[in-house]
N, C-alpha and C. Protein backbone atom coordinates (compact mmCIF):
# COMPACT_ATOMS: atom_id res chain seq x y z
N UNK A 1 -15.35 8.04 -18.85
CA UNK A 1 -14.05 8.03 -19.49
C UNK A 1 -14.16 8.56 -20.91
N UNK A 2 -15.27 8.45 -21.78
CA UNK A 2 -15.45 8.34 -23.12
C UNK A 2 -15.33 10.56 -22.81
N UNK A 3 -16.31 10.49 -21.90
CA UNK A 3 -16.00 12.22 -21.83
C UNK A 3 -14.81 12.94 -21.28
N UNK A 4 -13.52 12.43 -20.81
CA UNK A 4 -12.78 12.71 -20.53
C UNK A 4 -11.66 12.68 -22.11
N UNK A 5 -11.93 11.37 -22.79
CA UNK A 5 -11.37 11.57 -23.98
C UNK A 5 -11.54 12.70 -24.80
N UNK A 6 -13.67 12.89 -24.62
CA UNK A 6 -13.82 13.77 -25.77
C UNK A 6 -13.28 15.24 -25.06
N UNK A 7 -13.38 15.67 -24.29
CA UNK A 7 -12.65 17.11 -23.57
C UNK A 7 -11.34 17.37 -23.80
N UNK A 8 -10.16 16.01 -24.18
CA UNK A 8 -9.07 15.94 -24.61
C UNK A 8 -9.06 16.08 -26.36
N UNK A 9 -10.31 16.14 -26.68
CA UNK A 9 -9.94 15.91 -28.22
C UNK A 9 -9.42 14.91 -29.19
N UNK A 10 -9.75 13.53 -28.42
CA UNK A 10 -9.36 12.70 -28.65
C UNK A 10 -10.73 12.15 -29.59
N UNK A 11 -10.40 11.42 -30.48
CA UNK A 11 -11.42 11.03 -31.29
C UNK A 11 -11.81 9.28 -31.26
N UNK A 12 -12.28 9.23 -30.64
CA UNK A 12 -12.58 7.56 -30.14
C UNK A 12 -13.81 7.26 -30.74
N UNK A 13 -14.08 8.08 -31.46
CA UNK A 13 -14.90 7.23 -32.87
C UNK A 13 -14.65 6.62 -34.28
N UNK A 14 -13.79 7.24 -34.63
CA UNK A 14 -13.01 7.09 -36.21
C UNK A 14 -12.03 6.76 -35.81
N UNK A 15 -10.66 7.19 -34.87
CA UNK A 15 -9.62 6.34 -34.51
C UNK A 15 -9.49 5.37 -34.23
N UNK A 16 -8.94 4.72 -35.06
CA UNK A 16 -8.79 2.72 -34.66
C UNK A 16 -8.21 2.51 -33.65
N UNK A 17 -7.27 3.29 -33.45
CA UNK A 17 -6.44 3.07 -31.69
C UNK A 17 -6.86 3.54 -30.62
N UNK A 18 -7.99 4.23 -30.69
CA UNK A 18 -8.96 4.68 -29.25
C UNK A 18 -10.34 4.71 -29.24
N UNK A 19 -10.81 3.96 -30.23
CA UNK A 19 -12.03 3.34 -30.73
C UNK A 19 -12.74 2.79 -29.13
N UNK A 20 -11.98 1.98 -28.27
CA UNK A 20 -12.67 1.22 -27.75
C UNK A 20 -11.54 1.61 -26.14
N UNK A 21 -10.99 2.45 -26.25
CA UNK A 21 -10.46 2.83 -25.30
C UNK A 21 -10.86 3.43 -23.82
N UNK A 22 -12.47 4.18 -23.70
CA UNK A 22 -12.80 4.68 -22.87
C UNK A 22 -13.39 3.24 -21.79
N UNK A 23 -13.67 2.31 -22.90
CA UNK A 23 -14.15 1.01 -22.19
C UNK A 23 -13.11 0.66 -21.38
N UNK A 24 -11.95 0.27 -22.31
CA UNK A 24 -10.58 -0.74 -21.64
C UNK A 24 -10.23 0.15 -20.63
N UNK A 25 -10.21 1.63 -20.62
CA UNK A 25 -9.22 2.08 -19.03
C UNK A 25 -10.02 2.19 -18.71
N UNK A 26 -11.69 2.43 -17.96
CA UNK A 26 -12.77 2.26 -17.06
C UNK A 26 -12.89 0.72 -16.54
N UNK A 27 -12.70 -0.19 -17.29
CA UNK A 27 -12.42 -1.29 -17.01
C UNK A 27 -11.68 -1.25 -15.93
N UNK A 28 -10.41 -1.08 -16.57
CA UNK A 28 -8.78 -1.31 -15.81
C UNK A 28 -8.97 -0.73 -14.53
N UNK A 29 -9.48 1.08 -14.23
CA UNK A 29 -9.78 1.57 -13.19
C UNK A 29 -10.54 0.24 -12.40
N UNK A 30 -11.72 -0.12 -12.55
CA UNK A 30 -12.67 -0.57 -12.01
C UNK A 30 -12.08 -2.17 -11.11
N UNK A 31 -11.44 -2.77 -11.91
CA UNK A 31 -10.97 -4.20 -12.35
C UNK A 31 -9.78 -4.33 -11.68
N UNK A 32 -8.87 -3.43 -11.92
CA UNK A 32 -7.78 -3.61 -11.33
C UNK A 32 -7.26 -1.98 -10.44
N UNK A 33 -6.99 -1.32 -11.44
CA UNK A 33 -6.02 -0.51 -10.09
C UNK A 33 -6.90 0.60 -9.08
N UNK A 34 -8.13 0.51 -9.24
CA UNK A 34 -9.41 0.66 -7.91
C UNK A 34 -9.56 -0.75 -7.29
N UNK A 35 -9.46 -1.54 -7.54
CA UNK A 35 -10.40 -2.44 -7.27
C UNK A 35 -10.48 -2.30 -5.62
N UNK A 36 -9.58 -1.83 -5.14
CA UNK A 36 -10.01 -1.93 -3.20
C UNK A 36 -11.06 -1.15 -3.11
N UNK A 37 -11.47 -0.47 -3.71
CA UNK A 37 -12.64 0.43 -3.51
C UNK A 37 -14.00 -0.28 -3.44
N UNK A 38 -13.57 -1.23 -4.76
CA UNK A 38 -15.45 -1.70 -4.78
C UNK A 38 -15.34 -3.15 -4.01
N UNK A 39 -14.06 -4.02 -3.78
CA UNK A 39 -14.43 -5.15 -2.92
C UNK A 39 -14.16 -5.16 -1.78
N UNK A 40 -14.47 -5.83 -0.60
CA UNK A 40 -14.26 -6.26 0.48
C UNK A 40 -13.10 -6.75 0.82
N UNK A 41 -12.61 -6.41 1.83
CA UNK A 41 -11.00 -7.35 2.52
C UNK A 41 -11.12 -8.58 2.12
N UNK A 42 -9.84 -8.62 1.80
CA UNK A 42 -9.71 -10.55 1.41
C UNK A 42 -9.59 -10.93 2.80
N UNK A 43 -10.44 -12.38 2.62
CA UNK A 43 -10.61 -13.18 4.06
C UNK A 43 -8.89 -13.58 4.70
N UNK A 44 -8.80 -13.72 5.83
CA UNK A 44 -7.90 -13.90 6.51
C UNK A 44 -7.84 -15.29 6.91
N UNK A 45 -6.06 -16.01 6.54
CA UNK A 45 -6.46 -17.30 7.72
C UNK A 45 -5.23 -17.28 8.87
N UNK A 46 -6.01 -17.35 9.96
CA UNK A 46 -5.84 -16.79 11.17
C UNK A 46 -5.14 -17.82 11.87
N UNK A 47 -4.16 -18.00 12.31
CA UNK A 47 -3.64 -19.15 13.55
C UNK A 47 -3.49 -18.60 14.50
N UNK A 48 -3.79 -19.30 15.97
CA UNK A 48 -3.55 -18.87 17.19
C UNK A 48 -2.26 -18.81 17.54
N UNK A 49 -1.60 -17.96 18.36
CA UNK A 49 -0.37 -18.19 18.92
C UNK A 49 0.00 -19.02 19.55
N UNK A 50 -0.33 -20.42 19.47
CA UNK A 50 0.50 -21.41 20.28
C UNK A 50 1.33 -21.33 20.59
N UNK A 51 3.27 -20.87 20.40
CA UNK A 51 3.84 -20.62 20.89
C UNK A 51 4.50 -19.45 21.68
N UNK A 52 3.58 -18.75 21.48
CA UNK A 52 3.40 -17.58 22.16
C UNK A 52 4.67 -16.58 21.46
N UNK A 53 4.40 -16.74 20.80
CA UNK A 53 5.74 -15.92 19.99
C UNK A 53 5.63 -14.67 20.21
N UNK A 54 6.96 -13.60 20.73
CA UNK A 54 6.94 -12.18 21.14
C UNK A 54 7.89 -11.67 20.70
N UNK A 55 7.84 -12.10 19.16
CA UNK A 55 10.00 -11.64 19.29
C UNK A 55 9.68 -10.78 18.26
N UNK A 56 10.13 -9.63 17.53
CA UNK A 56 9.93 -8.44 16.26
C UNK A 56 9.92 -9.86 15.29
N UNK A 57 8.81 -9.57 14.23
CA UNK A 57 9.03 -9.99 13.05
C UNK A 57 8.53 -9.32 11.71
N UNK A 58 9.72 -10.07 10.78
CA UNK A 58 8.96 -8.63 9.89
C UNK A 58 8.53 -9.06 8.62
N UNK A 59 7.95 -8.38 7.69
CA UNK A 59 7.52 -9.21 6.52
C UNK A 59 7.69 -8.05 5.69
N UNK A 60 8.54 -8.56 4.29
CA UNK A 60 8.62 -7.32 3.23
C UNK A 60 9.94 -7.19 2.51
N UNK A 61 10.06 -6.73 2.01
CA UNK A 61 9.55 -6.17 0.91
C UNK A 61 8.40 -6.12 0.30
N UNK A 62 7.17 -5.90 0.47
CA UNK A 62 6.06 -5.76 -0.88
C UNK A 62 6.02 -4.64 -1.46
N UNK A 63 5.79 -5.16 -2.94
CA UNK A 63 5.27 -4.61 -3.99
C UNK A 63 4.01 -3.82 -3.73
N UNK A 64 4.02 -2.40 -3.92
CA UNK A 64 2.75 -2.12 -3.58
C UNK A 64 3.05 -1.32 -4.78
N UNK A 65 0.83 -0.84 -5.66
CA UNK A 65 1.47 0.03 -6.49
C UNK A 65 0.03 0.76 -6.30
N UNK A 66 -0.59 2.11 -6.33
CA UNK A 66 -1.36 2.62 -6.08
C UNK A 66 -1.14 3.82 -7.23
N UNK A 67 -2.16 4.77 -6.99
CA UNK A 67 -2.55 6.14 -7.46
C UNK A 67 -2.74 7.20 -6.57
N UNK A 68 -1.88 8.51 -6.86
CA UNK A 68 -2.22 9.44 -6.31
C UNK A 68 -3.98 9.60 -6.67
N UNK A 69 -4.42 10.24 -5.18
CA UNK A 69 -5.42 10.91 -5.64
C UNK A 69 -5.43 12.22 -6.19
N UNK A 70 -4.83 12.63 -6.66
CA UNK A 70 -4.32 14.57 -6.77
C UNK A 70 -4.53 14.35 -8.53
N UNK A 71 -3.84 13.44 -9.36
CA UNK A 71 -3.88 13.19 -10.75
C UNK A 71 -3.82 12.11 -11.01
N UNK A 72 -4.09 11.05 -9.90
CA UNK A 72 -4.38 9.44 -10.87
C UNK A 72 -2.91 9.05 -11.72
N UNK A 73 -1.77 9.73 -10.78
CA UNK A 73 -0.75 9.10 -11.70
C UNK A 73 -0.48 7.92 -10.70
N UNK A 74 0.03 6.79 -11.07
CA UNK A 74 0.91 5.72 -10.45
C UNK A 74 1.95 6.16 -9.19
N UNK A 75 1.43 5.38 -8.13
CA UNK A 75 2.79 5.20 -7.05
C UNK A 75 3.11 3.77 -7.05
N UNK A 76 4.58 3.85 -7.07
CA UNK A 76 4.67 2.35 -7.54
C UNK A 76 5.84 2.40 -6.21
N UNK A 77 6.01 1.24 -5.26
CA UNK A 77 6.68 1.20 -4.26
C UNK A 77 6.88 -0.12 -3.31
N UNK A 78 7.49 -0.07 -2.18
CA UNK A 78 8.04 -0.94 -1.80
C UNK A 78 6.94 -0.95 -0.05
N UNK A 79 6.61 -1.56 0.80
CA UNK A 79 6.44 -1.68 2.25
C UNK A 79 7.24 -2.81 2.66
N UNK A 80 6.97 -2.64 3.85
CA UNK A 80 7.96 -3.55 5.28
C UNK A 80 6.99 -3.12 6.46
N UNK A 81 6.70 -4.39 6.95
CA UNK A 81 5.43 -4.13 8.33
C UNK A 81 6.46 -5.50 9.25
N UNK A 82 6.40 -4.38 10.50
CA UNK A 82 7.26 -5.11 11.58
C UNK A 82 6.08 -5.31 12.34
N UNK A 83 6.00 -6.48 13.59
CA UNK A 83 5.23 -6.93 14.06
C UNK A 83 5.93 -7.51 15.61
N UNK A 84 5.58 -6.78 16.57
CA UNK A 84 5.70 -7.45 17.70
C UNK A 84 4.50 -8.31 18.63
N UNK A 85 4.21 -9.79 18.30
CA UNK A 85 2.78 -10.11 18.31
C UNK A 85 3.23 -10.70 20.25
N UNK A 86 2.06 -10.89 20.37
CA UNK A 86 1.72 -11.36 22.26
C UNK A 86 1.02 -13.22 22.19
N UNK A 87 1.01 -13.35 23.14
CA UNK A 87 0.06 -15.05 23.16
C UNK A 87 -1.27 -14.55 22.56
N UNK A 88 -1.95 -13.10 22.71
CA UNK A 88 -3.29 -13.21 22.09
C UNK A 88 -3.30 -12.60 20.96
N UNK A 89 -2.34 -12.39 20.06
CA UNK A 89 -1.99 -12.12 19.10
C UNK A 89 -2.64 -13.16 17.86
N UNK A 90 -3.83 -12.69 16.81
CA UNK A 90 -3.42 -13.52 15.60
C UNK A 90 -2.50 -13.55 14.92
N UNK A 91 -2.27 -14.75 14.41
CA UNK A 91 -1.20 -15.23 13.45
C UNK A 91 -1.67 -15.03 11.73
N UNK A 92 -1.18 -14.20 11.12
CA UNK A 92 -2.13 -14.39 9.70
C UNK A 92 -0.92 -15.08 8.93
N UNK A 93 -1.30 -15.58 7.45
CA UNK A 93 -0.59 -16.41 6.77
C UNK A 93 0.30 -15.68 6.13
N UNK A 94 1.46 -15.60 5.52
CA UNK A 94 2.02 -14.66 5.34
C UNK A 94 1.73 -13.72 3.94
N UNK A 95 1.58 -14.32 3.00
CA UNK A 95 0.92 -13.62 1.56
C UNK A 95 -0.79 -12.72 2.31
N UNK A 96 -1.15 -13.35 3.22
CA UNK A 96 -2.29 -12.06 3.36
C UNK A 96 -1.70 -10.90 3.64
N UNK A 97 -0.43 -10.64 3.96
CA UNK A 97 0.24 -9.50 4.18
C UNK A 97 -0.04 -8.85 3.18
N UNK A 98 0.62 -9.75 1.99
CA UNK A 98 0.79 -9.07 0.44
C UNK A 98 -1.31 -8.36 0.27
N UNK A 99 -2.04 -9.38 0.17
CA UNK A 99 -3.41 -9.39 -0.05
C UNK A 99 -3.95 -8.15 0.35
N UNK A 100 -3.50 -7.83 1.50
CA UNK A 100 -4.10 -6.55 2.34
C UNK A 100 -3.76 -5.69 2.23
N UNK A 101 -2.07 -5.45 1.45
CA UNK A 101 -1.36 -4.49 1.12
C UNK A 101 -2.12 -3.98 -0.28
N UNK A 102 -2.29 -5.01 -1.11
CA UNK A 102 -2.86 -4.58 -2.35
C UNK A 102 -4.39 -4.00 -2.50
N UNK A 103 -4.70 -4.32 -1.49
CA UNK A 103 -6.79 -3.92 -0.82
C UNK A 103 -6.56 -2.85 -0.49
N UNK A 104 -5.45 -2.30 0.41
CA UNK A 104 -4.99 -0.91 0.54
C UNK A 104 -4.88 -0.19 -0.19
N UNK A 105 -3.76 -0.61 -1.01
CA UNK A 105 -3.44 0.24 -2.22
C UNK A 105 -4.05 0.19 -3.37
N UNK A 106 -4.97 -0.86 -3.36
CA UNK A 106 -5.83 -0.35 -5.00
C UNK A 106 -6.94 0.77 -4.68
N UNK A 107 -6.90 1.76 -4.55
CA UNK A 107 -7.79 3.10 -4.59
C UNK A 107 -6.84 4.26 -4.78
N UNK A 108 -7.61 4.99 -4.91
CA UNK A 108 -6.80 6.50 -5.26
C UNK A 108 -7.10 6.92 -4.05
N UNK A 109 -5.16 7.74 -3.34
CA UNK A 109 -5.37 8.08 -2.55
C UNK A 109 -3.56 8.61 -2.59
N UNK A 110 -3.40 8.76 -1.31
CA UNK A 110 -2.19 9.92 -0.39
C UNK A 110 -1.24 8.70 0.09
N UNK A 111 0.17 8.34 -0.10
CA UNK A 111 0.80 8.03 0.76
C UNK A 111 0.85 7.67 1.97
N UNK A 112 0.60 8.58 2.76
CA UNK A 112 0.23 8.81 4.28
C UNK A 112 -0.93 8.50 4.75
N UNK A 113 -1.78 8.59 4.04
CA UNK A 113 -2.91 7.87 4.89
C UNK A 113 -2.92 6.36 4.36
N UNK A 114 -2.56 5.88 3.15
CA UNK A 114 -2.68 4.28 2.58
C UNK A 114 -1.78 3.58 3.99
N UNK A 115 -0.32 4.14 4.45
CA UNK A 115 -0.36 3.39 5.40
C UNK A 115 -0.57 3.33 6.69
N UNK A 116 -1.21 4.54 6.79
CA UNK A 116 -2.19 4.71 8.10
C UNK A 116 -3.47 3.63 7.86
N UNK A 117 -3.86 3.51 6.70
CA UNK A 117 -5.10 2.64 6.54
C UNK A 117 -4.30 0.84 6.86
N UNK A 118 -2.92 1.11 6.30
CA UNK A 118 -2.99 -0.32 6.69
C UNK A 118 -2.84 -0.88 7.99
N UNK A 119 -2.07 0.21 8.76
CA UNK A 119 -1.65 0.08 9.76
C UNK A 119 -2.59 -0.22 10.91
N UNK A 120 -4.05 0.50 10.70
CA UNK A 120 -4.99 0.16 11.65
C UNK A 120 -5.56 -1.06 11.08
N UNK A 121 -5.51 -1.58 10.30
CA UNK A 121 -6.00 -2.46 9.73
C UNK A 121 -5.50 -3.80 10.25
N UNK A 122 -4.27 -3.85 10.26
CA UNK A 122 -3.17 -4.79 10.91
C UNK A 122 -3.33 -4.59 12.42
N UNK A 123 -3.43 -3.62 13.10
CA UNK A 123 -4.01 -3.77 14.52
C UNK A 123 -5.06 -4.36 14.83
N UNK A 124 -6.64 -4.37 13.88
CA UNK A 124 -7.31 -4.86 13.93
C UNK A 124 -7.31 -6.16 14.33
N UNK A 125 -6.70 -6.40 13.43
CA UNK A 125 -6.99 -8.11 12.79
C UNK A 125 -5.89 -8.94 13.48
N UNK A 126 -4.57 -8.15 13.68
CA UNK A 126 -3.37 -8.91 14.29
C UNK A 126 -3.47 -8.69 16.04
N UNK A 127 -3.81 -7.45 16.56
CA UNK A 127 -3.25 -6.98 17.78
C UNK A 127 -2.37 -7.36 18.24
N UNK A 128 -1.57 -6.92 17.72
CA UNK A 128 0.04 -7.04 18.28
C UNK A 128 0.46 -6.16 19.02
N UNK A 129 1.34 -6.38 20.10
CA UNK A 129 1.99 -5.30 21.04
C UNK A 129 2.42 -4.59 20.65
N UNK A 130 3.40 -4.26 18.82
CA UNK A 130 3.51 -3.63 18.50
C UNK A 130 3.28 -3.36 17.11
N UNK A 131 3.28 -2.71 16.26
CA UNK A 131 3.41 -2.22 14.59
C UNK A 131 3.99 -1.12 13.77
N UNK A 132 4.84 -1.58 12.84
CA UNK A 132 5.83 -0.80 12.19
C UNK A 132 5.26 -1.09 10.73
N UNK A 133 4.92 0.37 10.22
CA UNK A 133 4.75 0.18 8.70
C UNK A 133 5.70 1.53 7.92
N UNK A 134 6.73 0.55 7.39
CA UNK A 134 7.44 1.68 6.44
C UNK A 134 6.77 1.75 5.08
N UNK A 135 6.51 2.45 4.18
CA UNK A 135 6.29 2.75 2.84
C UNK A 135 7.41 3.54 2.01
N UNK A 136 8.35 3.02 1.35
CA UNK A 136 9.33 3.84 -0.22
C UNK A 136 8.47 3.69 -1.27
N UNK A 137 8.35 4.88 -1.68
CA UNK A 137 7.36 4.63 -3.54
C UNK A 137 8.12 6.13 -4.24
N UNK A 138 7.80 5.64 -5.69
CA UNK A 138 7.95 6.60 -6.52
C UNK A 138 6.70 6.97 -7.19
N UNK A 139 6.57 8.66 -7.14
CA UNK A 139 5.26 9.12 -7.44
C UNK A 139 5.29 9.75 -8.74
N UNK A 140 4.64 9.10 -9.53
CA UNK A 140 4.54 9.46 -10.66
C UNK A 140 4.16 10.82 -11.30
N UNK A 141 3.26 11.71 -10.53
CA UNK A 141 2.87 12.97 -10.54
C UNK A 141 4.59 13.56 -10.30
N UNK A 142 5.30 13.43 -9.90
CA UNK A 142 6.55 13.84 -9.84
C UNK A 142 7.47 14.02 -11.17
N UNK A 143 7.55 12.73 -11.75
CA UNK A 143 8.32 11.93 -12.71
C UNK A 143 7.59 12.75 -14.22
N UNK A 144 6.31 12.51 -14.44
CA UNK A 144 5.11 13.14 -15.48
C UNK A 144 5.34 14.58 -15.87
N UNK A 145 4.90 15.18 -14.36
CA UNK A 145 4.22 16.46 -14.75
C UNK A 145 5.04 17.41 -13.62
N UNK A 146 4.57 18.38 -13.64
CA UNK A 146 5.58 19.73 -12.78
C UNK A 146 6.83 19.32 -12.87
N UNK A 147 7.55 18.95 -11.96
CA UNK A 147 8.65 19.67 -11.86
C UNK A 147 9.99 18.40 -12.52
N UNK A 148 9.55 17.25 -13.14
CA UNK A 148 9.81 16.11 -13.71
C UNK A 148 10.88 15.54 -13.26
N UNK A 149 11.05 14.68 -11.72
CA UNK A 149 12.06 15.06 -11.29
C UNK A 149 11.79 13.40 -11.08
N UNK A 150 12.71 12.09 -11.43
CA UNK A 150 12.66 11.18 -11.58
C UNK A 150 13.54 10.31 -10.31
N UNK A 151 13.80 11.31 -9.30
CA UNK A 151 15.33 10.69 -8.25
C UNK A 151 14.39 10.74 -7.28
N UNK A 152 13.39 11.41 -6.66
CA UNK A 152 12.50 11.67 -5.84
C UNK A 152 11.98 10.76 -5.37
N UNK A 153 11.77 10.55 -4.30
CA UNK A 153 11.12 8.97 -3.50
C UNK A 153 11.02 9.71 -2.48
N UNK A 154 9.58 8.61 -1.85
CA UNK A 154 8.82 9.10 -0.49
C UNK A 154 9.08 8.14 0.93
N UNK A 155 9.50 8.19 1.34
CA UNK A 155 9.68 7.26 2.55
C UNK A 155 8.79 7.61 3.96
N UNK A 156 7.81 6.88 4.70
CA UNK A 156 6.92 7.45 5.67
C UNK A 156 6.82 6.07 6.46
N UNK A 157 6.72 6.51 7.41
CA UNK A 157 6.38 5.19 8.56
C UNK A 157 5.20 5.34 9.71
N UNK A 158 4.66 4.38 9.95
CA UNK A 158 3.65 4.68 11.00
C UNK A 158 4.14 3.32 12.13
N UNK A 159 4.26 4.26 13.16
CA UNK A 159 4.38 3.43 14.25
C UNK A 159 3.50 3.16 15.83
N UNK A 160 3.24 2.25 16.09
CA UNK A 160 2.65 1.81 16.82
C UNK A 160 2.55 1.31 17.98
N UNK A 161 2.27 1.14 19.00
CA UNK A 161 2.34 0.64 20.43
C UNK A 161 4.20 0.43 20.70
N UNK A 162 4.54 -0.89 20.92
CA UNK A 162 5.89 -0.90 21.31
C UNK A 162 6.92 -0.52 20.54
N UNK A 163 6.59 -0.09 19.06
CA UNK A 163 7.46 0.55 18.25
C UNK A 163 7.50 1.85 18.66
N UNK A 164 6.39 2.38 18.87
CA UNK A 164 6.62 3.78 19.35
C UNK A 164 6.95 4.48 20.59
N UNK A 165 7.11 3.85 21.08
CA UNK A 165 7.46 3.44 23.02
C UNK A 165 9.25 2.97 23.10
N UNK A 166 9.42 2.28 21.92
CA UNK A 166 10.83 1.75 22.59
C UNK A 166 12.08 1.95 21.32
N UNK A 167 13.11 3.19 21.79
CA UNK A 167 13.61 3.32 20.37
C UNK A 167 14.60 2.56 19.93
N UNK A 168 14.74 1.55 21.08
CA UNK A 168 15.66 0.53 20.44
C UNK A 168 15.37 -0.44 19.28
N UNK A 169 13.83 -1.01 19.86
CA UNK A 169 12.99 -1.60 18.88
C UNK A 169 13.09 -0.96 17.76
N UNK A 170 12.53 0.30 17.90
CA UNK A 170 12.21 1.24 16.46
C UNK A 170 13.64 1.08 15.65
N UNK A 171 14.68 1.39 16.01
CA UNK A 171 16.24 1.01 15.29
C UNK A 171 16.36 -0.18 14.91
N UNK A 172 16.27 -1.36 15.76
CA UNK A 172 16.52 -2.68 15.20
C UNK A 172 15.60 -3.02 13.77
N UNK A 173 14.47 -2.45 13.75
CA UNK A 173 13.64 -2.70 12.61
C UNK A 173 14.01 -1.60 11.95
N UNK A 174 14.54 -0.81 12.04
CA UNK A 174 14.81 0.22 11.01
C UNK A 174 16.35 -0.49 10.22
N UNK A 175 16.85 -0.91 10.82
CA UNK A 175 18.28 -1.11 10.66
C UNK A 175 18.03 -2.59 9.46
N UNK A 176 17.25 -3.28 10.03
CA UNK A 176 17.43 -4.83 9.67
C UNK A 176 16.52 -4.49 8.17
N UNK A 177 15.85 -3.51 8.20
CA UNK A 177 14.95 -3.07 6.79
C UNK A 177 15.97 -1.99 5.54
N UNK A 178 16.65 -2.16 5.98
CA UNK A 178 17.74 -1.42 5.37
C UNK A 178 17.59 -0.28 5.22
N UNK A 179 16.71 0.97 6.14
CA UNK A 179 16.93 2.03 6.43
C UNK A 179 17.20 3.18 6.91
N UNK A 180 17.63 4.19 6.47
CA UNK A 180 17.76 5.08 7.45
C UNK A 180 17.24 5.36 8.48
N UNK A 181 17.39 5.56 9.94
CA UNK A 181 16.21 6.37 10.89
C UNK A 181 16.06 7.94 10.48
């Protein structure tokens, strides 16, 4: 970081306000908005389906906020993961939703594959008959730099077994998430 300052011309030796700066955002990278990179999935707590529950359910709004990988600017955005689970379906608690969303999204990376990553991820661990992952974010490489266009939002979905098989399903969760098909 300290050489990325000095290539900018930034003087983080004599400047009192960037004196100690190459530390604090290598930190921050490292600490917080990488951090899915260097730790492990947060542990899961898992309940069995005792009642055999099969009905769409959905969890979301989350807060998700990531980095392009292209310039490390901020995507700051919204998910919704629909879930059609079976009797052998795990049950996870509901904030691991949030947990796994943020393990996702702390690395630098693409839209489209963060919720492709979550999406298999949630098959993994849930196997559910079906899975719906919408993603809305605003990309900061947008807003910043080229073409500075601040109205711009990304909307992408990955769908899965009975979501992608049945388009009534796919509507009812589109509809009840408040979006467009």
């Amino acid at each position: 970081m300290k050489g990325v300052l000095e290539s900018l011309v930034i003087d983080s030796e004599s400047d009192h306000n960037t004196q100690d700066t190459a530390r604090r955002v290598a930190k921050m990278y490292l600490t917080e908005v990488f951090r899915g990179r260097y730790m492990p999935a947060p542990a899961l707590t898992e309940f069995p389906n005792i009642e055999r529950l099969n009905e769409l359910m959905i969890v979301g709004p989350i807060t998700v906020r990531s980095a392009c990988s292209h310039h490390f600017c901020p995507i700051m955005g919204r998910l919704w993961i629909g879930l059609m689970p079976n009797e052998h379906s795990n049950l996870i608690g509901l904030s691991k939703y949030a947990r796994l969303a943020e393990w996702v999204m702390s690395r630098p990376q693409i839209q489209e594959e963060a919720i492709t990553q979550m999406a298999e991820l949630l098959i993994r661990r849930v196997s559910p008959d079906g899975l719906a992952v919408v993603m809305e974010a605003d990309h900061f490489c947008m807003h910043w730099r080229g073409v500075k266009d601040s109205a711009t939002k990304m909307i992408n979905s990955v769908m899965r077994g009975s979501f992608l098989k049945d388009a009534a399903l796919r509507r009812e969760f589109l509809s009840l998430i408040n979006l467009k098909n």
